[in-house]
N, C-alpha and C. Protein backbone atom coordinates (compact mmCIF):
# COMPACT_ATOMS: atom_id res chain seq x y z
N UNK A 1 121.58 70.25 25.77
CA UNK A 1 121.84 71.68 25.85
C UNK A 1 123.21 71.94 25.21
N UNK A 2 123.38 73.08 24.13
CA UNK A 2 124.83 72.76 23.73
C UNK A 2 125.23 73.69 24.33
N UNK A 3 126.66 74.41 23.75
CA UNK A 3 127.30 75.28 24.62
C UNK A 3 127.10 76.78 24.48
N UNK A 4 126.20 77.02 23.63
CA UNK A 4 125.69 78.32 23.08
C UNK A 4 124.34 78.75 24.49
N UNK A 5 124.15 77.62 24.57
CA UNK A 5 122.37 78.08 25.40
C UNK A 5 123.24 77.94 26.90
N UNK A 6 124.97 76.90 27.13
CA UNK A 6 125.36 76.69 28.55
C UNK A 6 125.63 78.89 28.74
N UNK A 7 125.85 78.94 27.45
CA UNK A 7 127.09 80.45 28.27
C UNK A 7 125.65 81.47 28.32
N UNK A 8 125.05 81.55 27.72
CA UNK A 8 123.42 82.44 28.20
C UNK A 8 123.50 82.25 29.47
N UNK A 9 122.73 81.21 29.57
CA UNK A 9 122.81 80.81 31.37
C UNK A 9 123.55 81.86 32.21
N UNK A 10 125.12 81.14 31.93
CA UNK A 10 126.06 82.14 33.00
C UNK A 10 126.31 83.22 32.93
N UNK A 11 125.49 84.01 31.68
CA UNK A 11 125.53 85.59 31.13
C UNK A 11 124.68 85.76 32.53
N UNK A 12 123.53 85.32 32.11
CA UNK A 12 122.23 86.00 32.94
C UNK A 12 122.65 85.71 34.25
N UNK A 13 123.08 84.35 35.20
CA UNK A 13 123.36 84.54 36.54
C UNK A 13 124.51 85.49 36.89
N UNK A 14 125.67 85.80 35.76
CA UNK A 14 126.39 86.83 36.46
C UNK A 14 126.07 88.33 35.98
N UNK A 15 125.13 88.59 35.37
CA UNK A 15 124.29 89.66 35.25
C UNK A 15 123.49 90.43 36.45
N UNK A 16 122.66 88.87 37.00
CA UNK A 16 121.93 89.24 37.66
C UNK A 16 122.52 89.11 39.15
N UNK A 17 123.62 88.09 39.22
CA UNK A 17 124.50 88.71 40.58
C UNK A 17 125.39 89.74 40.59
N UNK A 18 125.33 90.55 39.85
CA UNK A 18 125.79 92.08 39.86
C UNK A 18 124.91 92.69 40.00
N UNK A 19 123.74 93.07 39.38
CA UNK A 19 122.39 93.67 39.21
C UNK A 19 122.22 94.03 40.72
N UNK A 20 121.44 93.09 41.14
CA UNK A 20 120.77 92.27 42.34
C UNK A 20 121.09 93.36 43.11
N UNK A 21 122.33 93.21 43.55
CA UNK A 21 123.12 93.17 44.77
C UNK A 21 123.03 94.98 44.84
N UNK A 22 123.42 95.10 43.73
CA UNK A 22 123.73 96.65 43.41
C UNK A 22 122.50 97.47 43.69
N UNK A 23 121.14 97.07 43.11
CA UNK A 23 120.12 97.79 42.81
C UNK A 23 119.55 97.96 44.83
N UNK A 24 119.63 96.85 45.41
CA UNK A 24 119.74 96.93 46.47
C UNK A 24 120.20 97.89 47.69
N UNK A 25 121.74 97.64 47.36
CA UNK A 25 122.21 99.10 47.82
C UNK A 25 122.20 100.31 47.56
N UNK A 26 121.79 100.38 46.46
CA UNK A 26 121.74 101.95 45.85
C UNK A 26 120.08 102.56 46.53
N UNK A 27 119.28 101.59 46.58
CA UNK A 27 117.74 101.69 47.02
C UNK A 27 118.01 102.01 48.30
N UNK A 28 118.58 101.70 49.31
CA UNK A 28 119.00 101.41 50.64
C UNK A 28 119.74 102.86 50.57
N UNK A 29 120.58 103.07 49.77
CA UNK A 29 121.54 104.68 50.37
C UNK A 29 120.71 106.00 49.95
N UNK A 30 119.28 105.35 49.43
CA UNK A 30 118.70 106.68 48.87
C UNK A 30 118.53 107.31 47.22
N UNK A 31 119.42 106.35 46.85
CA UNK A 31 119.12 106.63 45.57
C UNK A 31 118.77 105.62 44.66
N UNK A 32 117.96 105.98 43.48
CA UNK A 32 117.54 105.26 42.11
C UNK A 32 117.80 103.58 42.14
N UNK A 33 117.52 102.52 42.04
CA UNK A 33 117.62 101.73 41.98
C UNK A 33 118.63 101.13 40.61
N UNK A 34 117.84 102.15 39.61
CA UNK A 34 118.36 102.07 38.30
C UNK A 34 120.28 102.21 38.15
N UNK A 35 120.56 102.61 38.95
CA UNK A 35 122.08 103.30 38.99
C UNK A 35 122.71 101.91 39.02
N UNK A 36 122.10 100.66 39.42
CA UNK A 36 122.72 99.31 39.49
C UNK A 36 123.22 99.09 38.36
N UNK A 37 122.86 99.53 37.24
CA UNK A 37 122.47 99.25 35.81
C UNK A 37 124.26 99.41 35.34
N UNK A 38 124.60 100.57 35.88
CA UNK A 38 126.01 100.99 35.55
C UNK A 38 126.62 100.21 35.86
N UNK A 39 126.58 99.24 36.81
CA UNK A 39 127.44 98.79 37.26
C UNK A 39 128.15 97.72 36.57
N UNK A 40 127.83 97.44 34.87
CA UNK A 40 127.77 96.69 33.91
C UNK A 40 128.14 97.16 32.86
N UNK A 41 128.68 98.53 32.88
CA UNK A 41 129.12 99.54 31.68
C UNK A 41 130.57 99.39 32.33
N UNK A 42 131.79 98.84 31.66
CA UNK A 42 132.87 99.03 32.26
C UNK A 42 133.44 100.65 31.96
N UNK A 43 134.25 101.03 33.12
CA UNK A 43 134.25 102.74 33.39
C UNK A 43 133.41 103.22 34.09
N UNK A 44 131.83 103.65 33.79
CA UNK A 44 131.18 103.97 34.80
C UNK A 44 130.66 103.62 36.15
N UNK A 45 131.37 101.69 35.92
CA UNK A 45 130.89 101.15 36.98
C UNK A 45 131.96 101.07 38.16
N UNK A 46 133.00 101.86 37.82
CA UNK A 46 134.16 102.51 38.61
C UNK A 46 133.79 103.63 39.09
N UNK A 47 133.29 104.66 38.55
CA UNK A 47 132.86 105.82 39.10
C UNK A 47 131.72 105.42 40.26
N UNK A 48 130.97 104.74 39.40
CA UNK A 48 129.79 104.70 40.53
C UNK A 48 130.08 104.34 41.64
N UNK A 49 131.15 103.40 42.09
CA UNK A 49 131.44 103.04 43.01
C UNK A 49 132.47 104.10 43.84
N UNK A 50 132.90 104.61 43.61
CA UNK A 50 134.13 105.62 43.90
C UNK A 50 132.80 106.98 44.67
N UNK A 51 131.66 106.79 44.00
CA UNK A 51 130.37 107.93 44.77
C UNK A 51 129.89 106.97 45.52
N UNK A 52 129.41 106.46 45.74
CA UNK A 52 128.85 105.32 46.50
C UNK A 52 129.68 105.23 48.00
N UNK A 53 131.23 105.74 47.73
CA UNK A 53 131.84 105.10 48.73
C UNK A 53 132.08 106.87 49.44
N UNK A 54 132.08 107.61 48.57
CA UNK A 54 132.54 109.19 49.28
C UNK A 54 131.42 110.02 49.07
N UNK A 55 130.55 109.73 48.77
CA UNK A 55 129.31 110.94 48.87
C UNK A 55 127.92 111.02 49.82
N UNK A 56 128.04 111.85 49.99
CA UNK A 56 126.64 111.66 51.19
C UNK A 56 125.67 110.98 50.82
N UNK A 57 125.45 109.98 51.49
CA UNK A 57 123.93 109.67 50.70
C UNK A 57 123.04 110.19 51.46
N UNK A 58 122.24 110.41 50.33
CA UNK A 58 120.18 110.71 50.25
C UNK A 58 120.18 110.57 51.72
N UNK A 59 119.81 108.81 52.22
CA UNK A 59 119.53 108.92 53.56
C UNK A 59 120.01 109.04 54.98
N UNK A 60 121.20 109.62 54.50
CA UNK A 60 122.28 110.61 55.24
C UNK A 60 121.83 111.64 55.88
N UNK A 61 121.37 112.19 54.59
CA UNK A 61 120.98 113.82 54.40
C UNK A 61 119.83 114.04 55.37
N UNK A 62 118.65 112.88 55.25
CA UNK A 62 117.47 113.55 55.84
C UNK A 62 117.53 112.85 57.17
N UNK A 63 118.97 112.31 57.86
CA UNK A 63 118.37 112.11 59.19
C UNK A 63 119.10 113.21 60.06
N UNK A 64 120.11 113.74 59.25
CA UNK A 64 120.69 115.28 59.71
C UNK A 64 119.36 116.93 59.70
């Protein structure tokens, strides 16, 4: 395996341990799953988190 196919590898596991984790919670607070996606755009994946942490979520809303 040379070192071109080693750093793929650790693209995709730290891809997908950001992904993962994210798409998870966002499913869980009510919203889009897809929004994980940002979390891989540097900048928006600051915002997203900054709503995530101060905005009502979805399943907030409907147990009020």
């Amino acid at each position: 395996m040379n070192s071109f196919n080693v750093w793929h590898l650790f693209i995709l596991v730290y891809v997908l341990g950001i992904v993962v984790p994210c798409w998870r919670i966002a499913s869980k607070a009510g919203y889009p799953g897809a929004l994980a996606l940002l979390a891989l755009v540097p900048g928006p994946n600051v915002i997203l988190l900054w709503l995530f942490a101060f905005l009502e979520w979805p399943v907030e809303r409907a147990r009020s």
